[in-house]
N, C-alpha and C. Protein backbone atom coordinates (compact mmCIF):
# COMPACT_ATOMS: atom_id res chain seq x y z
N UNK A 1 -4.12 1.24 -14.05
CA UNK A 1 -4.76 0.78 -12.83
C UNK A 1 -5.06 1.98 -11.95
N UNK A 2 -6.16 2.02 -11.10
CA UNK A 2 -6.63 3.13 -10.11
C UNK A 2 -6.59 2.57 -8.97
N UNK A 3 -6.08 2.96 -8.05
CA UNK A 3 -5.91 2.71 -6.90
C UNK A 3 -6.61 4.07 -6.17
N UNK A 4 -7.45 3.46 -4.52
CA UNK A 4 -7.01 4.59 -4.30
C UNK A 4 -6.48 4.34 -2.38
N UNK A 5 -5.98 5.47 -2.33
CA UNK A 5 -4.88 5.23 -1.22
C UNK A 5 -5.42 6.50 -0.06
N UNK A 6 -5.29 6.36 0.70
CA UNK A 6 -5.50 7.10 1.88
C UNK A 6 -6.73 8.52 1.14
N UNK A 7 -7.72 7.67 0.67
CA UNK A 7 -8.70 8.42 0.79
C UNK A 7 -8.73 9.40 -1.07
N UNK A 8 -7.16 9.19 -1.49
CA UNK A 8 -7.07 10.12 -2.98
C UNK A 8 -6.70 8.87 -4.10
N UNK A 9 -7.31 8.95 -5.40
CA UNK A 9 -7.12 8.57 -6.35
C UNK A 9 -5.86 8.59 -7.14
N UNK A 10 -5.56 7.35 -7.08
CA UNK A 10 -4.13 7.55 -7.39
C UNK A 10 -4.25 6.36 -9.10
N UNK A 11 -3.59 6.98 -9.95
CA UNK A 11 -3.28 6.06 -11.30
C UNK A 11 -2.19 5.63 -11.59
N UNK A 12 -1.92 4.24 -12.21
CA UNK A 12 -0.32 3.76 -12.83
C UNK A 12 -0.75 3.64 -14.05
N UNK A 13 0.46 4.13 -14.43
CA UNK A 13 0.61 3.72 -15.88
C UNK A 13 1.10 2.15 -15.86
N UNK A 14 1.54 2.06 -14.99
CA UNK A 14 2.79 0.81 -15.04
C UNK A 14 2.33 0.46 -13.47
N UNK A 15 1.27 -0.95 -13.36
CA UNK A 15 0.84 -1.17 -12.33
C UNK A 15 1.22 -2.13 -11.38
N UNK A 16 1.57 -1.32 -10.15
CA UNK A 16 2.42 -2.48 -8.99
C UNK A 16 1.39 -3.89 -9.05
N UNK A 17 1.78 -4.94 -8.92
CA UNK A 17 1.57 -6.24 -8.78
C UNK A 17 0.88 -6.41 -7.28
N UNK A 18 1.59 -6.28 -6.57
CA UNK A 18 1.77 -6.37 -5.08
C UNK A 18 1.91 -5.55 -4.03
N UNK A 19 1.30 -5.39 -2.68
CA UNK A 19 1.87 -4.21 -1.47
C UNK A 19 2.59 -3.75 -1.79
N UNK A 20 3.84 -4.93 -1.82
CA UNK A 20 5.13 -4.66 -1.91
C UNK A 20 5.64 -3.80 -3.16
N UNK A 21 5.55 -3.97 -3.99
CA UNK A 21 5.63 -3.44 -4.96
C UNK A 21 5.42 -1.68 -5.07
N UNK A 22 3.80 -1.76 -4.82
CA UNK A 22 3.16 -0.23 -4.40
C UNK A 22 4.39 0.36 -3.54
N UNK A 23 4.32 -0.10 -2.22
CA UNK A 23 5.24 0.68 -1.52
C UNK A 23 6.33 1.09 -1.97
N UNK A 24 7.28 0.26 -2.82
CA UNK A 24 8.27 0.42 -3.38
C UNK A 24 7.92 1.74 -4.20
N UNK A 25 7.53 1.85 -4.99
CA UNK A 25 6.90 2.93 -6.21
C UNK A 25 6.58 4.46 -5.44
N UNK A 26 6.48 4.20 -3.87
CA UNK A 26 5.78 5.12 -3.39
C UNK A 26 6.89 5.72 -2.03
N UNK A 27 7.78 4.85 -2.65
CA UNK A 27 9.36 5.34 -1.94
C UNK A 27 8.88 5.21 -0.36
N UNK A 28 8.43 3.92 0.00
CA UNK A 28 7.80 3.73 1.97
C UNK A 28 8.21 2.59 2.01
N UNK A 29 9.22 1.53 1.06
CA UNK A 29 9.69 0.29 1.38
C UNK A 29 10.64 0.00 2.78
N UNK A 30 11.32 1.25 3.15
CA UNK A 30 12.24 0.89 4.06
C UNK A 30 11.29 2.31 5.38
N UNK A 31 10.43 1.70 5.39
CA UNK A 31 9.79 2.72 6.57
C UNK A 31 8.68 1.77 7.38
N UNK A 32 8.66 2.01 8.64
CA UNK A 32 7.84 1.05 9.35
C UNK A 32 6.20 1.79 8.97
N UNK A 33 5.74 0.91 9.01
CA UNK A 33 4.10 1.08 7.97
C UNK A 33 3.63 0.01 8.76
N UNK A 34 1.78 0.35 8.73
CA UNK A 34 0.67 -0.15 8.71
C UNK A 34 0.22 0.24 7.19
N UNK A 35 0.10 -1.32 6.63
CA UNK A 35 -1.42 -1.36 5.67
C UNK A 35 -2.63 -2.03 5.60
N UNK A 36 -3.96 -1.05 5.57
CA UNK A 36 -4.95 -2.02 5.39
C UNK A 36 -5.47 -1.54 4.17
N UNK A 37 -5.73 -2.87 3.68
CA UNK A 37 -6.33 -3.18 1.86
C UNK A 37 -7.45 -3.45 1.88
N UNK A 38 -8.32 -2.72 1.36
CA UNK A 38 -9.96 -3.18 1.27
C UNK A 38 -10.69 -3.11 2.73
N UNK A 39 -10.11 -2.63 3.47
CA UNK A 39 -10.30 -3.09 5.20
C UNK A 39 -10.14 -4.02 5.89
N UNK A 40 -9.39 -4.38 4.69
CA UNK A 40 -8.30 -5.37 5.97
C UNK A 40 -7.00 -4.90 6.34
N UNK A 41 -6.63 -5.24 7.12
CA UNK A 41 -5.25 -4.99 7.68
C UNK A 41 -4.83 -6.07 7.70
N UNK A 42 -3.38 -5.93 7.01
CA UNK A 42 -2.51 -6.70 6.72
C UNK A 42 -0.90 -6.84 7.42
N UNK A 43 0.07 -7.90 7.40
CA UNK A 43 1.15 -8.18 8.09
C UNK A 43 2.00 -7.95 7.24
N UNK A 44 3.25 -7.23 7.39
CA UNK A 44 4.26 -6.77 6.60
C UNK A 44 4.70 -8.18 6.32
N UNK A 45 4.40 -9.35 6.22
CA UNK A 45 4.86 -10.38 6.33
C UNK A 45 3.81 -10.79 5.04
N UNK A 46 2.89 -10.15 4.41
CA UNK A 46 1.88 -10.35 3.54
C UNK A 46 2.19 -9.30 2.34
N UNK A 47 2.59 -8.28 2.49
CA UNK A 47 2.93 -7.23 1.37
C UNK A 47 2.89 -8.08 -0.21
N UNK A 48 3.71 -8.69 0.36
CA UNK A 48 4.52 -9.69 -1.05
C UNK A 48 3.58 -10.55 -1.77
N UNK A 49 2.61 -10.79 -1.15
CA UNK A 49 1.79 -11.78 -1.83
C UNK A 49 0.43 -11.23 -1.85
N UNK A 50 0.40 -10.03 -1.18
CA UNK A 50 -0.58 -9.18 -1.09
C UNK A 50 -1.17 -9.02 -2.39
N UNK A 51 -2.08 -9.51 -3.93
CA UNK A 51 -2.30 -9.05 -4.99
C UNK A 51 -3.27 -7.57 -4.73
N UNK A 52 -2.64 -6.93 -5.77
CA UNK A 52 -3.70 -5.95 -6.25
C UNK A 52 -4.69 -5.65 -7.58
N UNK A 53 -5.53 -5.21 -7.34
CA UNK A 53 -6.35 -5.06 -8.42
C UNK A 53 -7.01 -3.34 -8.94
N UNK A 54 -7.65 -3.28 -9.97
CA UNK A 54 -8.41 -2.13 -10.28
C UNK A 54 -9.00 -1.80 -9.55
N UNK A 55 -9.13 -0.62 -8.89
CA UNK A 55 -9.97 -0.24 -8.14
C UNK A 55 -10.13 -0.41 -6.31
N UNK A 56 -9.22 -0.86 -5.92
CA UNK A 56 -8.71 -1.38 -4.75
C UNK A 56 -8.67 0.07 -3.82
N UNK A 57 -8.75 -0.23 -2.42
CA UNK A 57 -8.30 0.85 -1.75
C UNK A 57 -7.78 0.65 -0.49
N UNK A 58 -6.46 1.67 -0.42
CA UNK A 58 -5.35 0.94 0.67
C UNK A 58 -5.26 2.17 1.59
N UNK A 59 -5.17 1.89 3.00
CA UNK A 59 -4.49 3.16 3.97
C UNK A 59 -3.26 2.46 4.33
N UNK A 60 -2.28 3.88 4.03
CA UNK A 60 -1.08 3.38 4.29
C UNK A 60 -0.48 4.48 5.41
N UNK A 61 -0.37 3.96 6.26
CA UNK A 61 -0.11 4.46 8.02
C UNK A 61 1.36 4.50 8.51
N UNK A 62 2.38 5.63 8.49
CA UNK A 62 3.97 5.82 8.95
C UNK A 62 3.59 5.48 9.77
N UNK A 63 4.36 4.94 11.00
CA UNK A 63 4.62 4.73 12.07
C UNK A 63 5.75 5.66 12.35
N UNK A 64 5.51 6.48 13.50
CA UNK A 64 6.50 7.53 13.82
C UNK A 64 6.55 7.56 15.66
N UNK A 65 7.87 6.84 15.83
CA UNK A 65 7.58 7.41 17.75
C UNK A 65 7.95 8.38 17.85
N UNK A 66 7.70 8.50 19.05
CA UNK A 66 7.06 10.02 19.28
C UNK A 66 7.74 10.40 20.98
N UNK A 67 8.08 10.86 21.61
CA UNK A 67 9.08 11.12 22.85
C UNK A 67 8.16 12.65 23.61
């Protein structure tokens, strides 16, 4: 599967199912995140059921405060 993610081409051999999943794989499961898929923006409350496909493209946004 090809994904591509914040603008770079990214490949699985072994392809996440779901947001959730991706994130997991991409070691950002336990980090506060914005994702939008295809241009949408989505609710961490959606990850999970979020499907993915070939060719898809996701920005995936840390959230970092800032002082």
């Amino acid at each position: 599967m090809k994904l591509t993610i914040n603008g770079e081409p990214k490949s699985f051999d072994t392809p996440p199912s779901n947001v959730a999943q991706l994130l997991r794989m991409l070691d950002l499961n336990d980090k506060p995140i914005v994702v939008e898929h295809n241009q949408t923006a989505i609710a961490p409350s959606e990850f999970q059921n979020r499907r993915l496909s070939d060719g898809d493209s996701l920005e995936v946004i840390t959230i970092a405060a800032g002082g």
